[in-house]
C-alpha atoms as a PDB file:
ATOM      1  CA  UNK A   1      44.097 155.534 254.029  1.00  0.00           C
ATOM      2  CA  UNK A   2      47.424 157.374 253.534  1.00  0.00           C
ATOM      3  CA  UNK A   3      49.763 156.219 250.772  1.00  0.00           C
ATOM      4  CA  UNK A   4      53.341 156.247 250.829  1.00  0.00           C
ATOM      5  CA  UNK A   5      53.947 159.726 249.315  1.00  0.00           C
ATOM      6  CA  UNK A   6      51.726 160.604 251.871  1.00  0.00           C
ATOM      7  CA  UNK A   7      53.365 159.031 254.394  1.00  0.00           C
ATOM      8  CA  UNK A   8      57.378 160.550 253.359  1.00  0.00           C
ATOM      9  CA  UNK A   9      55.377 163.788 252.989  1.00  0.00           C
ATOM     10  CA  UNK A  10      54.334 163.882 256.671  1.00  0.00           C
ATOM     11  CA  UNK A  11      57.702 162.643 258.468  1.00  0.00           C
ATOM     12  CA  UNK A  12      59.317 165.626 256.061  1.00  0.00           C
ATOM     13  CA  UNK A  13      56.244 167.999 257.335  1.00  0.00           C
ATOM     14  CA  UNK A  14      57.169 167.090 261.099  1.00  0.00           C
ATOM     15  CA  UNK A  15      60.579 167.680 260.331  1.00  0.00           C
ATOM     16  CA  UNK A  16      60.004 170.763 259.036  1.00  0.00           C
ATOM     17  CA  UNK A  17      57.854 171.860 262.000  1.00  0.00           C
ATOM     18  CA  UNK A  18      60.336 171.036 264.729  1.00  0.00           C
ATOM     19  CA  UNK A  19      63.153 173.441 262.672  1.00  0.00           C
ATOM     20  CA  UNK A  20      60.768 176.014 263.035  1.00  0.00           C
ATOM     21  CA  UNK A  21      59.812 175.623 266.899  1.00  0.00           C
ATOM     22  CA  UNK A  22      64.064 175.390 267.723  1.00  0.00           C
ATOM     23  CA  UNK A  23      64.472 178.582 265.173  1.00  0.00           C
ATOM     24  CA  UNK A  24      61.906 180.181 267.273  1.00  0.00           C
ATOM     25  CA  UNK A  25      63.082 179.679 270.666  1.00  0.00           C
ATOM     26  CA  UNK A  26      66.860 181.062 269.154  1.00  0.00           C
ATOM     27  CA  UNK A  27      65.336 184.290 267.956  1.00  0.00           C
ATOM     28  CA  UNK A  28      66.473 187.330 269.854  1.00  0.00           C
ATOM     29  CA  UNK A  29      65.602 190.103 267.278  1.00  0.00           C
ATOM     30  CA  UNK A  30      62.606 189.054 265.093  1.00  0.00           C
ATOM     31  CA  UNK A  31      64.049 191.392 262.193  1.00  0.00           C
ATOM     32  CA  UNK A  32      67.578 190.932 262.670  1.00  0.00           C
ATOM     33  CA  UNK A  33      67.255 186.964 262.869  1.00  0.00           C
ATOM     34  CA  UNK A  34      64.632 186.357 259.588  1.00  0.00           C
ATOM     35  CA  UNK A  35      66.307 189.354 257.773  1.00  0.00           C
ATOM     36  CA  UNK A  36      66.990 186.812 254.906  1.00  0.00           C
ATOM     37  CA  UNK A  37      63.566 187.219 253.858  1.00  0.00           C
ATOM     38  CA  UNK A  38      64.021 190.806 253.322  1.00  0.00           C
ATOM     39  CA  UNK A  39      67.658 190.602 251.928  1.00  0.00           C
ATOM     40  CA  UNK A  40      65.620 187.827 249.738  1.00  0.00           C
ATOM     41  CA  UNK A  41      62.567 190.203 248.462  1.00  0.00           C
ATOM     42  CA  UNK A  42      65.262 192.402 247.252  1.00  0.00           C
ATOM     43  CA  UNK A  43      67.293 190.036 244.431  1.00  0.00           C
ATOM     44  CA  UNK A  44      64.243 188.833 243.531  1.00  0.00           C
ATOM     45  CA  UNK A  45      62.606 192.450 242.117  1.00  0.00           C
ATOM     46  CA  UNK A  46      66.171 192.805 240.751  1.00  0.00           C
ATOM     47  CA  UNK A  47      65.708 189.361 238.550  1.00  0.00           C
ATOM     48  CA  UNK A  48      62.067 190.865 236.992  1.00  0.00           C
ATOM     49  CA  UNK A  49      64.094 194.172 236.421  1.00  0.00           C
ATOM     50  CA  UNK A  50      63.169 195.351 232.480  1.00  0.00           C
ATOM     51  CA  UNK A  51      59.655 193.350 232.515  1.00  0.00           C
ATOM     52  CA  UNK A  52      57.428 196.437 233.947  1.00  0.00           C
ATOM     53  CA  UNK A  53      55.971 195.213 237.044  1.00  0.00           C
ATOM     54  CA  UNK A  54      54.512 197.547 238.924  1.00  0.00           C
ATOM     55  CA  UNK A  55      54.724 195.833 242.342  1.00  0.00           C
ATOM     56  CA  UNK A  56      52.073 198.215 243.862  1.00  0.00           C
ATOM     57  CA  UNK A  57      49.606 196.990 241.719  1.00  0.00           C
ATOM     58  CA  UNK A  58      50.261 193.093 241.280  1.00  0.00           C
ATOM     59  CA  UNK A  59      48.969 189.983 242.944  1.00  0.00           C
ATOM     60  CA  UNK A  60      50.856 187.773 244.606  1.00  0.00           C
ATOM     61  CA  UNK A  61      51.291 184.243 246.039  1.00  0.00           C
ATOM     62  CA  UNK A  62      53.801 182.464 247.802  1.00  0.00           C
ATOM     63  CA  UNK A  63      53.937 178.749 248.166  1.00  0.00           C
ATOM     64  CA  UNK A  64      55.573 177.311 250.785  1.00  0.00           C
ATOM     65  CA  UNK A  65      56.011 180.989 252.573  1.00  0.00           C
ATOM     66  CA  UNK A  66      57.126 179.377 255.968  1.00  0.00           C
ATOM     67  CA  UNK A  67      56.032 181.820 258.587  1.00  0.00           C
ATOM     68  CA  UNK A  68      56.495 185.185 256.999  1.00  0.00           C
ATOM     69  CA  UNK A  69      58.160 184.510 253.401  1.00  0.00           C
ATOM     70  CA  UNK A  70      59.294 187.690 251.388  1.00  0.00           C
ATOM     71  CA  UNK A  71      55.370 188.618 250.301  1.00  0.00           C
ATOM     72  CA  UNK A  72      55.946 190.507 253.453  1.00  0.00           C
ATOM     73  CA  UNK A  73      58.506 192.753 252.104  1.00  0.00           C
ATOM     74  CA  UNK A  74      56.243 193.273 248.965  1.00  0.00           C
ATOM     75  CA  UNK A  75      54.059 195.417 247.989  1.00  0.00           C
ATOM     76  CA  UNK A  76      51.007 195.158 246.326  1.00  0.00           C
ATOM     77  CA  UNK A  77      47.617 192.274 247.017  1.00  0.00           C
ATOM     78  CA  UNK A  78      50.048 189.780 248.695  1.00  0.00           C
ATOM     79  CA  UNK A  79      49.076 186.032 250.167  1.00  0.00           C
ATOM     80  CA  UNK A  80      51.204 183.435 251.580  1.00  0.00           C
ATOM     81  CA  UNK A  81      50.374 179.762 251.548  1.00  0.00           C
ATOM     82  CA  UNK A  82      51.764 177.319 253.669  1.00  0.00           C
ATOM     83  CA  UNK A  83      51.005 173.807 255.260  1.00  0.00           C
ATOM     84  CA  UNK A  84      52.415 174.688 258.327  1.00  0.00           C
ATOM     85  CA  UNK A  85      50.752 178.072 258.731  1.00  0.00           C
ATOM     86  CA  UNK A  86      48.701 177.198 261.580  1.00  0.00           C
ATOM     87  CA  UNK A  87      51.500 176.404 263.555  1.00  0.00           C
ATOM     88  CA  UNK A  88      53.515 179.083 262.823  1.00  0.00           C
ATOM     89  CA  UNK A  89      50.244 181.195 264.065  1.00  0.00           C
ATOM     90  CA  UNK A  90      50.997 179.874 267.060  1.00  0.00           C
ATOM     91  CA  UNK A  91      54.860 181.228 267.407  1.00  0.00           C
ATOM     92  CA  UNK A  92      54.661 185.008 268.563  1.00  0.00           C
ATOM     93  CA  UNK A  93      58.011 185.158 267.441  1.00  0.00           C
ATOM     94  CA  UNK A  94      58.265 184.302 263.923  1.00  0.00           C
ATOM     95  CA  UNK A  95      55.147 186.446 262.902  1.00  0.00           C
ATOM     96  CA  UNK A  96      56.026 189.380 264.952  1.00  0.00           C
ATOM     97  CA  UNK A  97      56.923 191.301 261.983  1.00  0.00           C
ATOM     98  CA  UNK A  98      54.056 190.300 259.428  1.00  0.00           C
ATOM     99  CA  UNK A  99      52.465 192.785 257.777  1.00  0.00           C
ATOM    100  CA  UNK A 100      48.811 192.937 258.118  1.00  0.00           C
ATOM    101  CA  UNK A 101      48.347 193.403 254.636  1.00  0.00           C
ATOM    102  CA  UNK A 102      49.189 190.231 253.443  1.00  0.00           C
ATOM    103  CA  UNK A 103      46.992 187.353 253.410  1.00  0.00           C
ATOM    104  CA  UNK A 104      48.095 184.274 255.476  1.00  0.00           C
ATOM    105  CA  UNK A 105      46.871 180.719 254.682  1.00  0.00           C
ATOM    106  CA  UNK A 106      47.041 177.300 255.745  1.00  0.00           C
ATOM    107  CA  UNK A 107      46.999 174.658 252.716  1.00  0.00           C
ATOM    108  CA  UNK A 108      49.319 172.429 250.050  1.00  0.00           C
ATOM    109  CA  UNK A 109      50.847 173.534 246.813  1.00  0.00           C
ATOM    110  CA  UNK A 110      48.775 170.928 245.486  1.00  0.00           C
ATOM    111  CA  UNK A 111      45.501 172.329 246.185  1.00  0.00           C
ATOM    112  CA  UNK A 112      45.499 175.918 245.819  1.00  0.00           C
ATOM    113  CA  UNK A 113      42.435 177.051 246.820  1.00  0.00           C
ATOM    114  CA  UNK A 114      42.299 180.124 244.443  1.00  0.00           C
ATOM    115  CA  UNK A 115      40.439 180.585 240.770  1.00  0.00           C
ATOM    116  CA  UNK A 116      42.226 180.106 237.590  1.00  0.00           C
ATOM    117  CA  UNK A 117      44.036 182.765 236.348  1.00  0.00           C
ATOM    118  CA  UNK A 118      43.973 184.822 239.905  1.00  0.00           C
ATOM    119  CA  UNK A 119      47.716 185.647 240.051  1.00  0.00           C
ATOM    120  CA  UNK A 120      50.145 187.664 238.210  1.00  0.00           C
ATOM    121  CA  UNK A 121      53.187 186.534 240.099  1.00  0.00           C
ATOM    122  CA  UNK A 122      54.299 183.162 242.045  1.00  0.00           C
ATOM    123  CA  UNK A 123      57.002 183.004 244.291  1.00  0.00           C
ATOM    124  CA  UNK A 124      58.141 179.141 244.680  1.00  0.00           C
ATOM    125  CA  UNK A 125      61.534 179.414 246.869  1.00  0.00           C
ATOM    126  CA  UNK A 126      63.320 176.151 248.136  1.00  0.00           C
ATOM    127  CA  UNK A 127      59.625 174.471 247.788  1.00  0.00           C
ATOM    128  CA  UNK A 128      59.442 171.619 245.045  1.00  0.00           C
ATOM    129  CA  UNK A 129      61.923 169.321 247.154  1.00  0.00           C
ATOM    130  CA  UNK A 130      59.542 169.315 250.079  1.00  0.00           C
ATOM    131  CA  UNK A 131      55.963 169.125 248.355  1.00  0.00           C
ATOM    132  CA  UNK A 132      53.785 165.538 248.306  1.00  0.00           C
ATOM    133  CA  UNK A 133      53.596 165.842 244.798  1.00  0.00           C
ATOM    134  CA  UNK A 134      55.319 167.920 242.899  1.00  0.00           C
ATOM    135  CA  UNK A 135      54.432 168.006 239.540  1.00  0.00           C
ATOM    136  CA  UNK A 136      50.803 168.736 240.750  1.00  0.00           C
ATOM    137  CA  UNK A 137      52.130 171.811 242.522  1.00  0.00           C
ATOM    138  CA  UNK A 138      53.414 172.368 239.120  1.00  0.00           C
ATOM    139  CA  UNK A 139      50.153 172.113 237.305  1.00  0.00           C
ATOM    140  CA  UNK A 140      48.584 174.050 240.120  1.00  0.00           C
ATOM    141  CA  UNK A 141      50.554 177.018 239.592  1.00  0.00           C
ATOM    142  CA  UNK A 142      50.380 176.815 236.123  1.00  0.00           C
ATOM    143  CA  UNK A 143      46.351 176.984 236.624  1.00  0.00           C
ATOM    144  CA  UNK A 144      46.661 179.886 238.950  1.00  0.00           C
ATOM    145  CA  UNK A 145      48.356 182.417 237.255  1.00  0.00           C
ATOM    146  CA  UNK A 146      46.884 185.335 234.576  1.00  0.00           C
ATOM    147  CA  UNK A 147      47.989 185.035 231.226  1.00  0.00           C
ATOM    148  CA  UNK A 148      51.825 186.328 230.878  1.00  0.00           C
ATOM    149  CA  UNK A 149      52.191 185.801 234.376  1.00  0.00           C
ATOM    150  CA  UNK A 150      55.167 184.897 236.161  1.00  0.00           C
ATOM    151  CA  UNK A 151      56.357 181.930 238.724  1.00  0.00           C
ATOM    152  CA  UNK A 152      59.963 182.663 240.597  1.00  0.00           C
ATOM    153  CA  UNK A 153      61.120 179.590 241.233  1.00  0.00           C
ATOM    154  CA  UNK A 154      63.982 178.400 242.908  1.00  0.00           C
ATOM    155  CA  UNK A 155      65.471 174.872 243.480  1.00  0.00           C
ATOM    156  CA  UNK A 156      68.249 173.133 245.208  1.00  0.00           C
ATOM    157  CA  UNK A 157      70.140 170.500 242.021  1.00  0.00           C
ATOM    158  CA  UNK A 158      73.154 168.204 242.556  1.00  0.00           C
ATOM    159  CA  UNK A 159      75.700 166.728 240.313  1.00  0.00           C
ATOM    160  CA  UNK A 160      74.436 163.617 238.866  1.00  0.00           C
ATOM    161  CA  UNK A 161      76.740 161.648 241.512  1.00  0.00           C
ATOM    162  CA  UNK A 162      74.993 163.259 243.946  1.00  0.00           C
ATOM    163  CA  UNK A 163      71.292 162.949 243.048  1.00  0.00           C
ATOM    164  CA  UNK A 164      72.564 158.898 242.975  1.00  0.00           C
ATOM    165  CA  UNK A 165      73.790 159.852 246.522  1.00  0.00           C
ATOM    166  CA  UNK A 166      71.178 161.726 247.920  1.00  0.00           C
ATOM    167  CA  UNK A 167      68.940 158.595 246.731  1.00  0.00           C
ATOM    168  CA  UNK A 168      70.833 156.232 248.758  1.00  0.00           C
ATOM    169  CA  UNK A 169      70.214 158.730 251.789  1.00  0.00           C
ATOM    170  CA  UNK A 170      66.802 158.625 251.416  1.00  0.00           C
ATOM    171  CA  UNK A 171      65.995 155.068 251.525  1.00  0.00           C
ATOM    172  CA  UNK A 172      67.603 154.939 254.540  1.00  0.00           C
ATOM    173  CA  UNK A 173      65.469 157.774 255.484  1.00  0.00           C
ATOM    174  CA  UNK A 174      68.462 159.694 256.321  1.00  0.00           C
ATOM    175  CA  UNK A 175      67.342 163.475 255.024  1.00  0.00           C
ATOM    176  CA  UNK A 176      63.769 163.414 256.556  1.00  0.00           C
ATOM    177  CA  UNK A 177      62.846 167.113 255.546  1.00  0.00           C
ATOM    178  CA  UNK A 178      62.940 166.257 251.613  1.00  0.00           C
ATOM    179  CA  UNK A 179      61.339 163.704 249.890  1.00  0.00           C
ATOM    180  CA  UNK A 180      62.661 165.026 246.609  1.00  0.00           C
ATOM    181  CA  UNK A 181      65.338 165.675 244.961  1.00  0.00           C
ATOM    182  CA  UNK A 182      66.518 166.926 241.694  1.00  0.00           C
ATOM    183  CA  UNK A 183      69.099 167.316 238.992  1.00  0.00           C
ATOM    184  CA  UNK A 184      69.285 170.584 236.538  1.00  0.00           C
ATOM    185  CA  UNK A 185      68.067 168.727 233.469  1.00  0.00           C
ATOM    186  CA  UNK A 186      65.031 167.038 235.440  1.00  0.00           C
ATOM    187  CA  UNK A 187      63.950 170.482 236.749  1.00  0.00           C
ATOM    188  CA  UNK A 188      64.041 171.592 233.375  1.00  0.00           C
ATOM    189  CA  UNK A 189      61.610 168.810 232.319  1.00  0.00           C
ATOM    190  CA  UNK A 190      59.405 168.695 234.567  1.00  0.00           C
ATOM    191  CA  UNK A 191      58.978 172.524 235.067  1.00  0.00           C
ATOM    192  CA  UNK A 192      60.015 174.677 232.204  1.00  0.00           C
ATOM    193  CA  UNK A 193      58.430 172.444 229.570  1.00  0.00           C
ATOM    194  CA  UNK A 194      55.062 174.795 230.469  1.00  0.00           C
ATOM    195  CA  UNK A 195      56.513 177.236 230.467  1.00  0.00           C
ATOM    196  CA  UNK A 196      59.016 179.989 228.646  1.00  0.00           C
ATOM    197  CA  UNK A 197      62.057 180.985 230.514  1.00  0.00           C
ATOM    198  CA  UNK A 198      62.765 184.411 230.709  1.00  0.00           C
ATOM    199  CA  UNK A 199      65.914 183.914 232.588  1.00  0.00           C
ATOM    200  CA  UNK A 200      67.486 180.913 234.585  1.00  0.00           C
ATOM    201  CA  UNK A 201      70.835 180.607 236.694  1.00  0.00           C
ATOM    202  CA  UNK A 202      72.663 178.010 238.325  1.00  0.00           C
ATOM    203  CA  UNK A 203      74.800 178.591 241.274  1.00  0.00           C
ATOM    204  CA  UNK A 204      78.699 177.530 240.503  1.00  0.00           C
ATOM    205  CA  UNK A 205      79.400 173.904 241.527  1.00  0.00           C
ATOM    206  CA  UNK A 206      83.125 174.413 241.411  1.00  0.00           C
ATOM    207  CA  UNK A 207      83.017 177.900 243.587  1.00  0.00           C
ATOM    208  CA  UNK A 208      80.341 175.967 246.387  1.00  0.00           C
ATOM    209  CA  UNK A 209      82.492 173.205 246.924  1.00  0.00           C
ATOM    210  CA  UNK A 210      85.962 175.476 247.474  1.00  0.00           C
ATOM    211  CA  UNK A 211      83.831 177.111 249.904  1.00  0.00           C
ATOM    212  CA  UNK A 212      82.250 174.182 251.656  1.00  0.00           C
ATOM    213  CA  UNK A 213      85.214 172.097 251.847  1.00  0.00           C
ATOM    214  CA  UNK A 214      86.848 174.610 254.008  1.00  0.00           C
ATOM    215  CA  UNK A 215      84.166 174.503 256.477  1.00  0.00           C
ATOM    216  CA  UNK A 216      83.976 173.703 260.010  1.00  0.00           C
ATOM    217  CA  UNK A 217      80.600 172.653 260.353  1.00  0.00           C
ATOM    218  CA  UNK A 218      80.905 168.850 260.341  1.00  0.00           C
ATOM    219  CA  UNK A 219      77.556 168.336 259.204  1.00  0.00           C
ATOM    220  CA  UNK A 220      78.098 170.507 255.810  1.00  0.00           C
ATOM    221  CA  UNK A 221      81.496 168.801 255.367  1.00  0.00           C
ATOM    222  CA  UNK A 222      79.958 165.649 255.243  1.00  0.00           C
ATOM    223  CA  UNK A 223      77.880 166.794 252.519  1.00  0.00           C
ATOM    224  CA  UNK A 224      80.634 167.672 250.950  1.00  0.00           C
ATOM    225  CA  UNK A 225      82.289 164.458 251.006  1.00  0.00           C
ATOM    226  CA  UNK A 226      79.174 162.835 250.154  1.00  0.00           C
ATOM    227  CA  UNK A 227      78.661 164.701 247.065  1.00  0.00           C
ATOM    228  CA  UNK A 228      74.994 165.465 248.360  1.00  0.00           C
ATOM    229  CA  UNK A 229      75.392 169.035 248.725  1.00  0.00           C
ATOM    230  CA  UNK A 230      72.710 171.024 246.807  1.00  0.00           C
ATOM    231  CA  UNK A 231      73.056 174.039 244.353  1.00  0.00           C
ATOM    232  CA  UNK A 232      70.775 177.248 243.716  1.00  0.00           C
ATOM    233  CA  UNK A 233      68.875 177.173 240.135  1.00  0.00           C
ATOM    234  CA  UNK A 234      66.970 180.420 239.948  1.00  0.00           C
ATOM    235  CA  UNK A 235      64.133 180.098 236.824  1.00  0.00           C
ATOM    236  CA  UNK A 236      62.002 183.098 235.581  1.00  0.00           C
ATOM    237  CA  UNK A 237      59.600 181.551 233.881  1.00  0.00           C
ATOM    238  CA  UNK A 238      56.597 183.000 232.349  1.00  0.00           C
ATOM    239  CA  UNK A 239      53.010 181.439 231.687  1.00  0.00           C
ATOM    240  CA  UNK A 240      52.415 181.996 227.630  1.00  0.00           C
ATOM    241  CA  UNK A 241      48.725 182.237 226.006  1.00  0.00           C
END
């Protein structure tokens, strides 16, 4: 019998599906039109710049990958994890450009079906705000990587005002694709309490907002009035012990 997390999790899962099949019907040029991942992979090896990775000879996972995720532009043992996967294995489109080295794999952040210990790097990108349960996601990563590993997360927070907001929205059930959603200083309890933070950033509130309120997509300027728009918090973190 499902419960309600497992319930919310499903309509956001659905959700989440849908985007993809209308993304894939728009593409024209496979790398042109997911060249975000790429653009992605990039800032990210600039972040672990100084800590002597040697991306050739890591391994890596990626939770919540969607249907290629930037493991594809990495080198190195590199597997993607995804709840959706099987249906993106179905969309010629938005796996034309996988590479075959990388592992592809159906399943939930909150049942990584790996040993402890088996990763060196985890790449979490725009993921907690969609998971079932995301503090065991949490613990699940924690459990998967090496000793001195690393997890790459990043989150969408709002404004205090807006996490009150964004609550309102969803029990109306008016943001189906995210069942969660945070603030800066309940990221930083929930997630860097296990771990030590080698770097963290938070995108400028003041700067977003100039920039979305002269927008002409109604949808984002609504957000804006709301007060429910998110912002970027990049963590480093890294496992101690």
């Amino acid at each position: 019998m499902q419960d309600d997390k497992e319930k919310r999790w499903l309509i956001a899962q659905e959700h989440e599906k849908k985007y993809w099949v209308k993304a894939s019907n728009k593409i024209e040029n496979t790398d042109r039109d997911l060249s975000y991942y790429k653009d992605r992979c990039e800032q990210i090896k600039n972040s672990f710049h100084g800590l002597g990775v040697n991306w050739a000879e890591v391994r890596i996972l990626e939770i919540g990958s969607g249907p290629l995720g930037v493991v594809n532009y990495m080198d190195g043992d590199c597997y993607a994890l995804d709840p959706l996967m099987d249906s993106y294995n179905n969309q010629k489109k938005l796996i034309a450009n996988r590479r075959r080295s990388v592992t592809y794999l159906q399943g939930k952040g909150e049942m990584l079906p790996f040993e402890g210990s088996f990763f060196k790097i985890v790449f979490m990108i725009n993921v907690l705000d969609h998971c079932m349960d995301p503090k065991k996601t949490v613990d699940e990563t924690y459990r998967v990587l090496a000793s001195n590993g690393y997890l790459y997360l990043v989150v969408n927070v709002r404004s205090k005002y807006g996490f009150f907001m964004r609550n309102i929205m969803e029990y109306f059930r008016l943001d189906k694709g995210h069942p969660h959603s945070y603030t800066k200083n309940i990221v930083d309890s929930e997630v860097r309490r296990n771990f030590e933070t080698i770097s963290s950033h938070l995108e400028d509130f003041k700067e977003k907002k100039r920039r979305i309120s002269r927008n002409t997509v109604w949808r984002e300027y609504l957000k804006y009035i709301l007060g429910v728009n998110g912002y970027r918090y990049t963590l480093l973190l890294e496992k101690m012990g």
